[in-house]
Protein backbone atom coordinates (compact mmCIF):
# COMPACT_ATOMS: atom_id res chain seq x y z
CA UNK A 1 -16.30 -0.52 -4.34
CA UNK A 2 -13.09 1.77 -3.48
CA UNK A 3 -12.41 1.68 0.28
CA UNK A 4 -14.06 4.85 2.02
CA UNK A 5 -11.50 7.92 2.72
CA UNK A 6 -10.22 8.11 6.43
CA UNK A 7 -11.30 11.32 7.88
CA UNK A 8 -9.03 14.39 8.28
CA UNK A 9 -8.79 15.22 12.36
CA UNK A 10 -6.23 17.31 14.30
CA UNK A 11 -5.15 17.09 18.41
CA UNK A 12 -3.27 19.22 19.79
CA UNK A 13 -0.73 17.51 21.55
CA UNK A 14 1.13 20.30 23.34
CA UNK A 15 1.51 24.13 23.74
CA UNK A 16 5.39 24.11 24.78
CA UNK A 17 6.38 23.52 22.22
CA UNK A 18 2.89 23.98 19.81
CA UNK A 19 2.62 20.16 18.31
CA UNK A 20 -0.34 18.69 16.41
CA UNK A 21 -1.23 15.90 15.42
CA UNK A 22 -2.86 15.51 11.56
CA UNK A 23 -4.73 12.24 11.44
CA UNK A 24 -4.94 10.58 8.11
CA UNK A 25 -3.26 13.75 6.42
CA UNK A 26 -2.10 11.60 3.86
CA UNK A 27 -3.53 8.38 1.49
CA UNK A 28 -1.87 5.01 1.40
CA UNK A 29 -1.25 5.26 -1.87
CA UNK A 30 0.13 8.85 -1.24
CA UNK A 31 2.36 7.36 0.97
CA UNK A 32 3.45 4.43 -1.11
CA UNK A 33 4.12 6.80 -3.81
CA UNK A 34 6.96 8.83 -1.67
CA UNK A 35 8.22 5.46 -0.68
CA UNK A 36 8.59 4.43 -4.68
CA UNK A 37 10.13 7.86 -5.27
CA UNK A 38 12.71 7.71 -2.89
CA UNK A 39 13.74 4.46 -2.80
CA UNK A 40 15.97 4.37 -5.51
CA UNK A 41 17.98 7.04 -4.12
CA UNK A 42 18.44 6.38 -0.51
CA UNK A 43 21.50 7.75 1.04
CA UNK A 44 23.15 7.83 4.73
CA UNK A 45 21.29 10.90 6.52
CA UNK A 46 23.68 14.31 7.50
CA UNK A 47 23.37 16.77 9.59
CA UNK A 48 23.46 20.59 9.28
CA UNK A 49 27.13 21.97 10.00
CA UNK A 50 26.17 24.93 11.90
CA UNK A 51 29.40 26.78 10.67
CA UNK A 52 28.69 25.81 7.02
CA UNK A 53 25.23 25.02 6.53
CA UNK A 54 26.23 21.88 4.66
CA UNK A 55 25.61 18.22 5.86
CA UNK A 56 27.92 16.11 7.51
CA UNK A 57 27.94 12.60 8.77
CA UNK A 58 26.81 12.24 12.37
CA UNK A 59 26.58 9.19 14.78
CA UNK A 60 23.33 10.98 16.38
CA UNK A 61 21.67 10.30 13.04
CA UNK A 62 22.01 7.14 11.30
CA UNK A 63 18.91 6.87 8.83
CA UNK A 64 18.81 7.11 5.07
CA UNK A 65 17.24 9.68 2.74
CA UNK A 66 16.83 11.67 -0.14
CA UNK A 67 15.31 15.21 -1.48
CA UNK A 68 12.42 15.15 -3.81
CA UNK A 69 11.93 18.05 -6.18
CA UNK A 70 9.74 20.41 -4.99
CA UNK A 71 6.57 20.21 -7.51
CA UNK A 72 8.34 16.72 -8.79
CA UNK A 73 4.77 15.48 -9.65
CA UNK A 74 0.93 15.77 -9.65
CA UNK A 75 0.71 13.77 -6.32
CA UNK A 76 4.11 15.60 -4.65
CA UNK A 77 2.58 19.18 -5.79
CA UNK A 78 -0.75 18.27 -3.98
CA UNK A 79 1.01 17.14 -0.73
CA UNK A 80 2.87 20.30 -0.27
CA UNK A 81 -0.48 22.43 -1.43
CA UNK A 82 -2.30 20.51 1.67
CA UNK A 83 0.73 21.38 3.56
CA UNK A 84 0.90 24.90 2.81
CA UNK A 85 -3.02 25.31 3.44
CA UNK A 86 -2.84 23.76 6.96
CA UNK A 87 0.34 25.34 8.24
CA UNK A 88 -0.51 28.59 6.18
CA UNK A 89 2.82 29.16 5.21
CA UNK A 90 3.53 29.53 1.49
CA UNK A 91 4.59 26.12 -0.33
CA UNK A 92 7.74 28.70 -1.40
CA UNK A 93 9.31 29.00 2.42
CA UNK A 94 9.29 25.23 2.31
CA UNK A 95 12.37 22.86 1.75
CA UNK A 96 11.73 20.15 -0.59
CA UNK A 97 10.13 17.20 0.79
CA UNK A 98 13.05 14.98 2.23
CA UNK A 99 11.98 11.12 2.61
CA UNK A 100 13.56 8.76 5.39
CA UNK A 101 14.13 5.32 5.98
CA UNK A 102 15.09 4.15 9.33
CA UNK A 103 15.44 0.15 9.76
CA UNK A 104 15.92 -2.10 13.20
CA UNK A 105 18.44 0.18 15.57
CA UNK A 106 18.33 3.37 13.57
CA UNK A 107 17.65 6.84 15.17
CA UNK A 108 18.00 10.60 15.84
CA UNK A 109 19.16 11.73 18.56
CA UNK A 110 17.61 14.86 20.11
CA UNK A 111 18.42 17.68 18.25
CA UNK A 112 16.57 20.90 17.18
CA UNK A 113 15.38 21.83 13.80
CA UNK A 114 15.49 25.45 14.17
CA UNK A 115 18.55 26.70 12.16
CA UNK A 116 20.73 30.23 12.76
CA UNK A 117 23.77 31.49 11.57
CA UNK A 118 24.29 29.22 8.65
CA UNK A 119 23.94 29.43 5.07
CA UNK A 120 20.25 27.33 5.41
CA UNK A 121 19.07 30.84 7.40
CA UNK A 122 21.04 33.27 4.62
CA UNK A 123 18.05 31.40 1.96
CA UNK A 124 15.10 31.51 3.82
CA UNK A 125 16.00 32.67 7.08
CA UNK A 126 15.61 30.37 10.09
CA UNK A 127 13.55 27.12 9.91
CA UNK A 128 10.06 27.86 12.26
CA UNK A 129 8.31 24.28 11.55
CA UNK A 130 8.48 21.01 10.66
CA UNK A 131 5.78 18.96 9.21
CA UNK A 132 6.54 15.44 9.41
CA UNK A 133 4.36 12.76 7.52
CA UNK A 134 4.49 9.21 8.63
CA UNK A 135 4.27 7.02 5.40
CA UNK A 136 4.40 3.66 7.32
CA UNK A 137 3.64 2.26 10.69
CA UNK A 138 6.18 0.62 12.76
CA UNK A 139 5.69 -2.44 14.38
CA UNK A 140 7.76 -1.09 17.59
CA UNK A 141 9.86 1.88 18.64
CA UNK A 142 10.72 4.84 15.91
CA UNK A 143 8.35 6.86 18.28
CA UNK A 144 9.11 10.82 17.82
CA UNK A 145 9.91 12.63 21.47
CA UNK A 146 9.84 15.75 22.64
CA UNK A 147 11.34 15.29 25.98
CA UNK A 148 10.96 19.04 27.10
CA UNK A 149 7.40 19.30 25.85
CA UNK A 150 4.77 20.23 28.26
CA UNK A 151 1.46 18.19 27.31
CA UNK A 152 -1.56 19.60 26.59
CA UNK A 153 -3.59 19.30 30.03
CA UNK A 154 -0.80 18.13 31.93
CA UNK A 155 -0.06 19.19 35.55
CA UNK A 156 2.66 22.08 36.55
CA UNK A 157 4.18 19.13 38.87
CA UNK A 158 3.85 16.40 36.00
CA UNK A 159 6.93 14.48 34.56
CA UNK A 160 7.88 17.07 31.03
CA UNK A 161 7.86 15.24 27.58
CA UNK A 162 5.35 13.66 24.70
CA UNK A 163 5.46 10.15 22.56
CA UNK A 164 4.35 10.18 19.37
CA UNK A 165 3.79 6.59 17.51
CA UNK A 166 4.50 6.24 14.39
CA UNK A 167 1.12 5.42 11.75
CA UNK A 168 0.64 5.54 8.31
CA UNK A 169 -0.78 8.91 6.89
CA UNK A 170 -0.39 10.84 10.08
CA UNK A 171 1.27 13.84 10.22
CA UNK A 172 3.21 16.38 13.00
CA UNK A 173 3.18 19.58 13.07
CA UNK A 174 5.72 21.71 15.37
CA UNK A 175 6.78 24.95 15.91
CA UNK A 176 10.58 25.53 16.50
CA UNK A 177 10.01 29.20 17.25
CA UNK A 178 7.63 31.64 19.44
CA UNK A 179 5.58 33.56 18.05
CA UNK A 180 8.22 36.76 19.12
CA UNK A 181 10.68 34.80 16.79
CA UNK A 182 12.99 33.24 19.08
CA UNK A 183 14.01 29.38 19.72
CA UNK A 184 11.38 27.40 21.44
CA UNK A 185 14.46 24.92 23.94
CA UNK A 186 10.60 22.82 24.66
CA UNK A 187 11.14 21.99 20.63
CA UNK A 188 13.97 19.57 20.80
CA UNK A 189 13.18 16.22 19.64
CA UNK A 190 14.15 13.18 18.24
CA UNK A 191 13.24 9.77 16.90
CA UNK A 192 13.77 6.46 19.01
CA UNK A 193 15.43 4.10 17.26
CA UNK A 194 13.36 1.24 15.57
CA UNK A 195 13.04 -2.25 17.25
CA UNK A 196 10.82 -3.94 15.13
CA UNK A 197 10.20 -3.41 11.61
CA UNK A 198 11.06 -0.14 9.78
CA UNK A 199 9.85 2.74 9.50
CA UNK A 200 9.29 5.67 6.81
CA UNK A 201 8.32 9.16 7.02
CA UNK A 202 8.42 11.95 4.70
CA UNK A 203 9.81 15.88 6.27
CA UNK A 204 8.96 19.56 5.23
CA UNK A 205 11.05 22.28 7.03
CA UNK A 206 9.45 25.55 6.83
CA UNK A 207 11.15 28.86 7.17
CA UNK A 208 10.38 32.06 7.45
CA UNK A 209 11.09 33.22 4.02
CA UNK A 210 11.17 32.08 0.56
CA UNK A 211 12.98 29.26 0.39
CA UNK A 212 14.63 29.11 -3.23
């Protein structure tokens, strides 16, 4: 008898910046699958050069990684669909789904995803959101921070950031921008490094536009 199908749930985590939380957005085996894909073709992580818009080598990030297709397959194609229909934001302003690998002592730095003034924005204009899929748990550290985030229900005098740990088939949602368009500062993040195991996750940037 096949294993019964986790059930779909969302929390919202915070309001400044908007996260949620996607529980069991993805399968194991959709999550293996990426994993398999991407494996093969694993390369150091860049960042964006804000004066170029092309990647460069940074000691803030110091994972591995790799762009699938967009569409690549049957199982890819229905990822970004679910994407699309919870963010509702066409699959077309999406970037292609890039997968990560971070082992023991690997990281990201704060940073924000948002993106102006490059040739990234001159495609789709600036990225709004980033969905972010967990496709593995992690025995310890790898957690995702926001450390200007305001949680949900928190008090106006209560220490500012959120934790997120990583688990297999969970996904993040968060919003880089306000709703009037401009950068959201509460949106900077990062990923702790990994201190036990490693860890793999799966990102879609969205943008305002078509992104082609």
């Amino acid at each position: 008898m096949p294993p019964k199908k986790a059930t779909l749930w969302t929390e919202d985590l915070s309001f400044e910046p908007r996260v949620r939380l996607h529980h069991n957005f993805l399968s194991k085996n959709e999550c293996d699958h990426l994993i398999s894909l991407a494996k093969p073709h694993l390369r150091r992580s860049k960042v964006v050069d804000p004066l170029t818009g092309g990647g460069k080598d940074s000691s803030s990030r110091t994972s591995s990684g790799m762009f699938l297709k967009r569409g690549q397959d049957t199982i890819v194609r229905t990822i970004e669909q679910r994407i699309a229909d919870y963010t509702s934001v066409p699959i077309e302003n999406g970037e292609p789904l890039q997968v990560l690998h971070y082992t023991v002592g690997q990281k990201f730095e704060p940073h924000f995803d948002y993106t102006d003034g490059t040739s990234v924005t001159k495609i789709g204009g600036p990225r709004k959101a980033t969905f972010l899929m967990y496709l593995s748990d992690v025995e310890e550290g790898g957690e995702t921070v926001f450390p200007n985030a305001t949680a949900k229900g928190s008090a106006p005098s209560a220490k500012s950031g959120i934790s997120v740990k990583p688990k297999m088939g969970d996904a993040l949602l968060f919003w880089s921008m306000k709703p009037d368009g401009s950068l959201d500062p509460k949106s900077l993040h990062g990923a702790n490094p990994v201190i036990k195991g490693d860890k793999w996750s799966a990102t879609k940037w969205i943008h305002v536009n078509k992104y082609n």
